[in-house]
Protein backbone atom coordinates (compact mmCIF):
# COMPACT_ATOMS: atom_id res chain seq x y z
CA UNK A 1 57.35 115.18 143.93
CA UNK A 2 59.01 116.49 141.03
CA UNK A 3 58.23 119.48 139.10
CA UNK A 4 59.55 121.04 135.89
CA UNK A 5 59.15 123.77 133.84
CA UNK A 6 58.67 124.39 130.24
CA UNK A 7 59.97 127.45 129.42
CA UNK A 8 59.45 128.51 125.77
CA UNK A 9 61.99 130.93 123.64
CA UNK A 10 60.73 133.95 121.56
CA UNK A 11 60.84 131.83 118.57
CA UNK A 12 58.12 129.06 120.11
CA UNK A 13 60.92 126.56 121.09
CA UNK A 14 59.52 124.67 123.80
CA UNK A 15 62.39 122.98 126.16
CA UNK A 16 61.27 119.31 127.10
CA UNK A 17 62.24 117.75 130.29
CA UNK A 18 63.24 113.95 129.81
CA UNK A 19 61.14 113.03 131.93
CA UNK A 20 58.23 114.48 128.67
CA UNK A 21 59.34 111.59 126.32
CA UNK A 22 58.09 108.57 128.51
CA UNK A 23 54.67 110.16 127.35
CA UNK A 24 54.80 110.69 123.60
CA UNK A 25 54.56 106.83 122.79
CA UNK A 26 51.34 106.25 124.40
CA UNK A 27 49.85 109.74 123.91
CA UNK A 28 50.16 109.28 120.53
CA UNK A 29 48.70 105.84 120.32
CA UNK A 30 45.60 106.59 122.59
CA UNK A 31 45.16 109.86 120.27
CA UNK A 32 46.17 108.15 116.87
CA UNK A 33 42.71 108.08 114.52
CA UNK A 34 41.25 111.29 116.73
CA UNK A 35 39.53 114.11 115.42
CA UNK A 36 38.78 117.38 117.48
CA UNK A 37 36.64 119.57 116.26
CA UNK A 38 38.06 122.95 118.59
CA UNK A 39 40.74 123.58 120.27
CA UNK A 40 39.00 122.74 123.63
CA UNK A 41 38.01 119.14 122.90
CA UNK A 42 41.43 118.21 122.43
CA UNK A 43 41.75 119.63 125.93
CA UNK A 44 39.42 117.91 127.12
CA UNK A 45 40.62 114.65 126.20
CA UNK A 46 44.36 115.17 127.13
CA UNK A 47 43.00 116.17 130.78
CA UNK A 48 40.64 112.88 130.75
CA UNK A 49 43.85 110.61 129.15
CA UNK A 50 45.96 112.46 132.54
CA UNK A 51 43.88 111.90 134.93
CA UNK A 52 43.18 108.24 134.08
CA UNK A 53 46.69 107.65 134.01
CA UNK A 54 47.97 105.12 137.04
CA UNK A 55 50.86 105.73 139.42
CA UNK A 56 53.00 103.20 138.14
CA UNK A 57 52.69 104.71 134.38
CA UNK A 58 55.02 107.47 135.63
CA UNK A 59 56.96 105.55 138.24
CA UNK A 60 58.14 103.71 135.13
CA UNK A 61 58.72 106.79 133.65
CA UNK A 62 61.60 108.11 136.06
CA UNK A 63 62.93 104.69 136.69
CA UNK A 64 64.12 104.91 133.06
CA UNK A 65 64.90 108.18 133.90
CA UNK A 66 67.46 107.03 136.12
CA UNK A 67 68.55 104.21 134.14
CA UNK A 68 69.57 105.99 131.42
CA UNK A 69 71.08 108.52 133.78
CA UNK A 70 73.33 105.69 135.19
CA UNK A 71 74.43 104.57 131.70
CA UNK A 72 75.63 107.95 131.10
CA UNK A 73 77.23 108.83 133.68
CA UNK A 74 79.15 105.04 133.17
CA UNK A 75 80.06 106.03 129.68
CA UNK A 76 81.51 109.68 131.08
CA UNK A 77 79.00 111.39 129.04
CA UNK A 78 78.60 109.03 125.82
CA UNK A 79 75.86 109.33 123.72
CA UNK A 80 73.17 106.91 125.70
CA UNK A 81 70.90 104.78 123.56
CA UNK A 82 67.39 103.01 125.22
């Protein structure tokens, strides 16, 4: 299992884990044309969009991980494109 942290800097600067941008993409297209009325409903939907989530949404997730990993370590540190 892997586990991360985000730690967050006096300023609000919140460090993201690669492994966080495999979700943006389709977060932001289940949530695109949303409206929350408080705080909590948003919540509430990002816990419901989670759970319903299948395995193989974030097995994809570190495989690219690792693909990308590959391609950088074969470029000795080279900027790495998708």
């Amino acid at each position: 299992m892997l586990i991360h942290e985000h730690k967050t800097e006096p300023f609000g600067e919140i460090y993201l884990a690669p492994s966080d941008f495999h979700l943006f993409g389709p977060l932001k297209r289940h949530l695109g044309g949303m409206a929350f009325e408080t705080e909590d409903d948003l919540i509430s939907e990002l816990r419901n969009w989670f759970d319903n989530l299948d395995v193989d949404f974030f097995r994809v997730g570190i495989n690219l991980l690792l693909s990308r990993r590959q391609k950088c370590i074969d470029l000795h540190g080279d900027y790495v494109e998708k």
